[in-house]
N, C-alpha and C. Protein backbone atom coordinates (compact mmCIF):
# COMPACT_ATOMS: atom_id res chain seq x y z
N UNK A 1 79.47 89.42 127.75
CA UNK A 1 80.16 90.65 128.02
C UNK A 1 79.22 91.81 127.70
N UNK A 2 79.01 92.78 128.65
CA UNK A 2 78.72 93.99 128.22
C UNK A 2 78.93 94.57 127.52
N UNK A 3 78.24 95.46 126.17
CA UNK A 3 78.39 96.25 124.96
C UNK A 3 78.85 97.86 125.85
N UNK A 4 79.87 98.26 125.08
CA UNK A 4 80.63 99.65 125.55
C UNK A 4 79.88 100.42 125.02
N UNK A 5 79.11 100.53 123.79
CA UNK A 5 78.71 101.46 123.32
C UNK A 5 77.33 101.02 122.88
N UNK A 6 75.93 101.38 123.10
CA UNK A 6 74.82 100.87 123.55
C UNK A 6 74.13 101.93 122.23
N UNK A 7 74.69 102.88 121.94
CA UNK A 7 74.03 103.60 121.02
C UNK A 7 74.54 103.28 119.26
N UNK A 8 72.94 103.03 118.83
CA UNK A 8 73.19 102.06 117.53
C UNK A 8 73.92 102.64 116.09
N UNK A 9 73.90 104.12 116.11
CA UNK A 9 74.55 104.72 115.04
C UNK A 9 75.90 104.58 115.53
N UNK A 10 76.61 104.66 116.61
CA UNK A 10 77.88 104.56 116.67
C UNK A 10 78.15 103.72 116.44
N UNK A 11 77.33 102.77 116.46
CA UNK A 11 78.05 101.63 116.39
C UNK A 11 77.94 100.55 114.60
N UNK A 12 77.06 101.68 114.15
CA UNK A 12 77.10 101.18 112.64
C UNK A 12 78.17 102.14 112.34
N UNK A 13 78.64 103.42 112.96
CA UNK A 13 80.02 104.15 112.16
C UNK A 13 81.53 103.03 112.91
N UNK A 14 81.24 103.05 113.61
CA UNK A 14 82.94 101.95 114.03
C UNK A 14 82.01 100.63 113.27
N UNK A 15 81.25 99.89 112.77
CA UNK A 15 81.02 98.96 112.15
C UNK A 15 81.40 98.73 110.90
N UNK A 16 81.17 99.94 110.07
CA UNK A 16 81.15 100.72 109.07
C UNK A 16 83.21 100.91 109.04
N UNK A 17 83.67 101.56 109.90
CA UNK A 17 84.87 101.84 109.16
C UNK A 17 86.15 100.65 109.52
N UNK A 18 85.27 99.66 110.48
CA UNK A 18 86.34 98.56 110.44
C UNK A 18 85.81 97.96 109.53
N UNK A 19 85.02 97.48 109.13
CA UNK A 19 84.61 96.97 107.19
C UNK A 19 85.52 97.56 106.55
N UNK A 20 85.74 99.24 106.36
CA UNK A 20 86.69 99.77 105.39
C UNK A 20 88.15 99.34 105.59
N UNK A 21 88.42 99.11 106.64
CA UNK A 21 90.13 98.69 107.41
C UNK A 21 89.62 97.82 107.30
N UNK A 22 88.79 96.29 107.08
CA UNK A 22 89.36 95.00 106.83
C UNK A 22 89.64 94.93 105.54
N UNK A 23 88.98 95.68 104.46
CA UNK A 23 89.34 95.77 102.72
C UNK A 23 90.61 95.98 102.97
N UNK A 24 91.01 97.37 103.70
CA UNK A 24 92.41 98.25 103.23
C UNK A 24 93.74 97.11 103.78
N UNK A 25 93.59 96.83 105.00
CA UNK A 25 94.41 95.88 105.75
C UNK A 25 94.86 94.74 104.88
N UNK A 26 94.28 93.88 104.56
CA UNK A 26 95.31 92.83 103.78
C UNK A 26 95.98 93.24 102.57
N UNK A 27 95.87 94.67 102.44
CA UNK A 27 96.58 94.51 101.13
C UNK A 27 98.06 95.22 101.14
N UNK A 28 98.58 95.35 102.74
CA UNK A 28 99.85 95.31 103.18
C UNK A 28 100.35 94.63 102.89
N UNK A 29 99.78 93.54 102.32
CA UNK A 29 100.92 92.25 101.97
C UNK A 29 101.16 92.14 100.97
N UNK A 30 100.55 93.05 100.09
CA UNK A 30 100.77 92.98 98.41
C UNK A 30 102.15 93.12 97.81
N UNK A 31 103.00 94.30 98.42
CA UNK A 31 104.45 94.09 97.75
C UNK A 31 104.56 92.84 98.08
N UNK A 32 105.03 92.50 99.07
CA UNK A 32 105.28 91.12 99.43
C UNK A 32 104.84 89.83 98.59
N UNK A 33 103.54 90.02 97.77
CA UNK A 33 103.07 88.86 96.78
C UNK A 33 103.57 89.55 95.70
N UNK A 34 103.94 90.93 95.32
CA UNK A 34 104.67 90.84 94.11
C UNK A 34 106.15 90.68 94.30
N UNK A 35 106.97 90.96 95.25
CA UNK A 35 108.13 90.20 95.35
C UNK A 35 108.33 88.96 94.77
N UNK A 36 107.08 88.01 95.54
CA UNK A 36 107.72 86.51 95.17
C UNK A 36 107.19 86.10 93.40
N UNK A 37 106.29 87.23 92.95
CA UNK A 37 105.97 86.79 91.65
C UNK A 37 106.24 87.30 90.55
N UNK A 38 106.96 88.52 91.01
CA UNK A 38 106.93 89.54 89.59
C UNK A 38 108.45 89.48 89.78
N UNK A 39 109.45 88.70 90.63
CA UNK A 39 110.84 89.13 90.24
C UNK A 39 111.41 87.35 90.19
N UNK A 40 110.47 86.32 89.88
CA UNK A 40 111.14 84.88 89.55
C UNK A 40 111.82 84.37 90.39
N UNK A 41 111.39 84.43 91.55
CA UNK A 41 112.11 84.22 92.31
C UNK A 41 113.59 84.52 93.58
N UNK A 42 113.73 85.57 92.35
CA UNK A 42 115.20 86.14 92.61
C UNK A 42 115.17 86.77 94.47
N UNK A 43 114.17 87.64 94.65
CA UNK A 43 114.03 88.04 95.80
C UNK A 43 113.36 87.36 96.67
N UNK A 44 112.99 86.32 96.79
CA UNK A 44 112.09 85.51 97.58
C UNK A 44 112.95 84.34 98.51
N UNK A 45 114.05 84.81 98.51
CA UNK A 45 115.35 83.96 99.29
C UNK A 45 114.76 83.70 100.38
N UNK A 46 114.49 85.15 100.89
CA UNK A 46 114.68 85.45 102.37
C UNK A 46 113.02 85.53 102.98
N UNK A 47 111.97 84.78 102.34
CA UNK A 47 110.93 84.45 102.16
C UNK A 47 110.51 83.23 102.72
N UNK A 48 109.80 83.53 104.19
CA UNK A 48 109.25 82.21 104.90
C UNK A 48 108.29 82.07 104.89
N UNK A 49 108.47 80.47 103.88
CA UNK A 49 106.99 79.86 103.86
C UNK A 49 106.59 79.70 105.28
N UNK A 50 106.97 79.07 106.46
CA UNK A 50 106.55 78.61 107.82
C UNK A 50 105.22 79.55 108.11
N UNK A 51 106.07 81.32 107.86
CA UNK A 51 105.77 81.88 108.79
C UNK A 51 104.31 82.32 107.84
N UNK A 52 104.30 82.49 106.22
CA UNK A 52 103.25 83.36 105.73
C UNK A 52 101.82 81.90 105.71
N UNK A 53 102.61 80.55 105.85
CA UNK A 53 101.55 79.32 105.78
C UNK A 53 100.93 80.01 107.42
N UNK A 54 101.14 80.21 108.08
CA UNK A 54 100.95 80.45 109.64
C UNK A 54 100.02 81.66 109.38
N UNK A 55 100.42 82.42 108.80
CA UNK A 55 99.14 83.32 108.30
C UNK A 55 98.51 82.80 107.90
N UNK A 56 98.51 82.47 106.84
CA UNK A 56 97.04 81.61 106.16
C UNK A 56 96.44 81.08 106.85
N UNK A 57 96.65 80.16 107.75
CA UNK A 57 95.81 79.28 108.55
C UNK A 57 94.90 80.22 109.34
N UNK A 58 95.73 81.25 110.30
CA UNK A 58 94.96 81.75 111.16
C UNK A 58 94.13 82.72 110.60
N UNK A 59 94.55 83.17 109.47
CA UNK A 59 93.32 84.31 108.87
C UNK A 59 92.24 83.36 108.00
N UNK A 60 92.45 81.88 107.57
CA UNK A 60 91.70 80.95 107.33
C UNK A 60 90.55 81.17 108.59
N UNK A 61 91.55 80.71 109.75
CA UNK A 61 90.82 80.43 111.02
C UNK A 61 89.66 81.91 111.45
N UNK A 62 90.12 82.73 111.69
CA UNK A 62 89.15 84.12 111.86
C UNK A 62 88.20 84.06 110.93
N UNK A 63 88.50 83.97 109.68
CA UNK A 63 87.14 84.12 108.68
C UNK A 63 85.90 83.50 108.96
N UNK A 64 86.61 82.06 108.75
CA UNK A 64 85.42 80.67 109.45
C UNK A 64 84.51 81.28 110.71
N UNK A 65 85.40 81.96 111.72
CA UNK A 65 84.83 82.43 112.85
C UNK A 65 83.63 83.74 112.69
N UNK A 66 83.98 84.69 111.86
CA UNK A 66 83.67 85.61 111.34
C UNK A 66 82.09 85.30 110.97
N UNK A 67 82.40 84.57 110.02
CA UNK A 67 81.12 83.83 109.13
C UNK A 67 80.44 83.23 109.89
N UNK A 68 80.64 82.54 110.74
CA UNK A 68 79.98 81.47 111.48
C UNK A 68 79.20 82.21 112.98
N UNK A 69 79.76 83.58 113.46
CA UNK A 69 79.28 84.49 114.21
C UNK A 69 78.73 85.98 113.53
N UNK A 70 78.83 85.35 112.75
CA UNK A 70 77.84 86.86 111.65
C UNK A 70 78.61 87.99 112.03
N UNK A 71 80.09 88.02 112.05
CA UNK A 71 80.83 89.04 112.25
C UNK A 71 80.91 89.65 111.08
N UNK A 72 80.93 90.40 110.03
CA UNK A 72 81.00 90.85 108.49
C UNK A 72 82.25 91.38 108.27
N UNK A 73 82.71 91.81 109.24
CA UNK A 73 84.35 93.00 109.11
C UNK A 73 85.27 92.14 109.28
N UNK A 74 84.70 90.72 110.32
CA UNK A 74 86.23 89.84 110.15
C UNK A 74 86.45 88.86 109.46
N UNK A 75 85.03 88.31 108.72
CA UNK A 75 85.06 87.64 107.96
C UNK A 75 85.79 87.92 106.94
N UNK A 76 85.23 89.15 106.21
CA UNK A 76 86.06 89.97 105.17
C UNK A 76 87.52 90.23 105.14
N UNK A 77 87.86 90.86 106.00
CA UNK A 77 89.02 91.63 106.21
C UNK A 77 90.11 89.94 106.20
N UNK A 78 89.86 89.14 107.24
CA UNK A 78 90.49 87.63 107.14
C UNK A 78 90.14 86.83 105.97
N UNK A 79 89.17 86.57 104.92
CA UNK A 79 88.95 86.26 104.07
C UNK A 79 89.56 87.02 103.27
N UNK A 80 90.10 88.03 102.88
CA UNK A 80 90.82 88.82 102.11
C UNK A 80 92.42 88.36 102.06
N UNK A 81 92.82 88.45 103.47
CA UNK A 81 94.12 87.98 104.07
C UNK A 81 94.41 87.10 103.77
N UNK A 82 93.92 85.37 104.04
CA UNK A 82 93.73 84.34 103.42
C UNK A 82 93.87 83.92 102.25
N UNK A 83 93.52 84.90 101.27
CA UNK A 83 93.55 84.71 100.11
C UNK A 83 94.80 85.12 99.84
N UNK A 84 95.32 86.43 100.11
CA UNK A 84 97.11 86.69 99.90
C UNK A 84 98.07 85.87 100.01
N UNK A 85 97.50 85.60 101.22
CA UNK A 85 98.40 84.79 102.23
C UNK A 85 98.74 83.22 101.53
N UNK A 86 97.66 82.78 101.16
CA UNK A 86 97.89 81.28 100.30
C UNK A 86 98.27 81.99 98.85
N UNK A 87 98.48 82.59 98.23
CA UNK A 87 98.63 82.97 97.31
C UNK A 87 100.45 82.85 97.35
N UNK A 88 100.95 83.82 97.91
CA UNK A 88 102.33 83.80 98.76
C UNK A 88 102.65 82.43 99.03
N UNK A 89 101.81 81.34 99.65
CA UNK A 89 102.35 80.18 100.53
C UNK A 89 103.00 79.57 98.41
N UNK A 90 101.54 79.62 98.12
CA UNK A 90 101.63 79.02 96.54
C UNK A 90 102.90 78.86 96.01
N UNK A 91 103.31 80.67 95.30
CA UNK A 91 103.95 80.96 94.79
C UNK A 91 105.56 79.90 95.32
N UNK A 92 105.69 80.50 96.84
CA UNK A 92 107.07 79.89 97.73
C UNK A 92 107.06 78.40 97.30
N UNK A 93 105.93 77.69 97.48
CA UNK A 93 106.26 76.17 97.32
C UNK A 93 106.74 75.90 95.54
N UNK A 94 105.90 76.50 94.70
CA UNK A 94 106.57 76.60 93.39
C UNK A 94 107.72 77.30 92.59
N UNK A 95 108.28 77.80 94.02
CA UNK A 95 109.59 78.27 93.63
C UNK A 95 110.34 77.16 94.43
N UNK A 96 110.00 76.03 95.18
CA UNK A 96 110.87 75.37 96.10
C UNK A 96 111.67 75.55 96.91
N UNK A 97 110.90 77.09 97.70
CA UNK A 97 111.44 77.82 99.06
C UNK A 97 110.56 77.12 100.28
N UNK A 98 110.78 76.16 100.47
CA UNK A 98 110.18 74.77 101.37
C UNK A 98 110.24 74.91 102.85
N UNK A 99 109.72 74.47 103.97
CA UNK A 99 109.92 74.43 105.25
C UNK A 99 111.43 74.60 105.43
């Protein structure tokens, strides 16, 4: 595929600030990991493992990709995610909020 933008400083500033949005981005999910850990369970009823294991995998999956194509912003940003994301899956299975 053809590169849209051929000039190399632009493209270290959009390089540059999706690096900063892959840090900032996974950490939307943070209430969400203190829900299931800082209140015992109590709020984590309505808490699907299916759907946050389904994250994990695929932000598993992007990272690998990331890394493996010397992408740096998606490695990160999905390697970040990944880590929430199983963190969350964790917590749900040790509360025995199950498939």
């Amino acid at each position: 595929m053809k590169e849209l933008i051929s000039n190399e400083k632009t493209r270290d500033t959009i390089e540059n600030i999706m690096m900063a949005m892959g840090i900032i981005g996974p950490f939307a999910a943070l209430p969400q990991l203190y829900k299931v850990y800082m209140t015992h369970g109590h709020m984590a009823e309505g808490v699907s493992m299916v759907t946050w294991l389904l994250y994990a995998v695929t932000a598993t999956c992007w990272s690998i990709y990331g890394l493996v194509f010397g992408r740096r912003a998606v490695f990160i940003s999905n390697g970040l995610t990944a880590v929430i994301d199983t963190l969350v899956v964790f917590k749900l299975f040790l509360l025995g909020c199950g498939f």
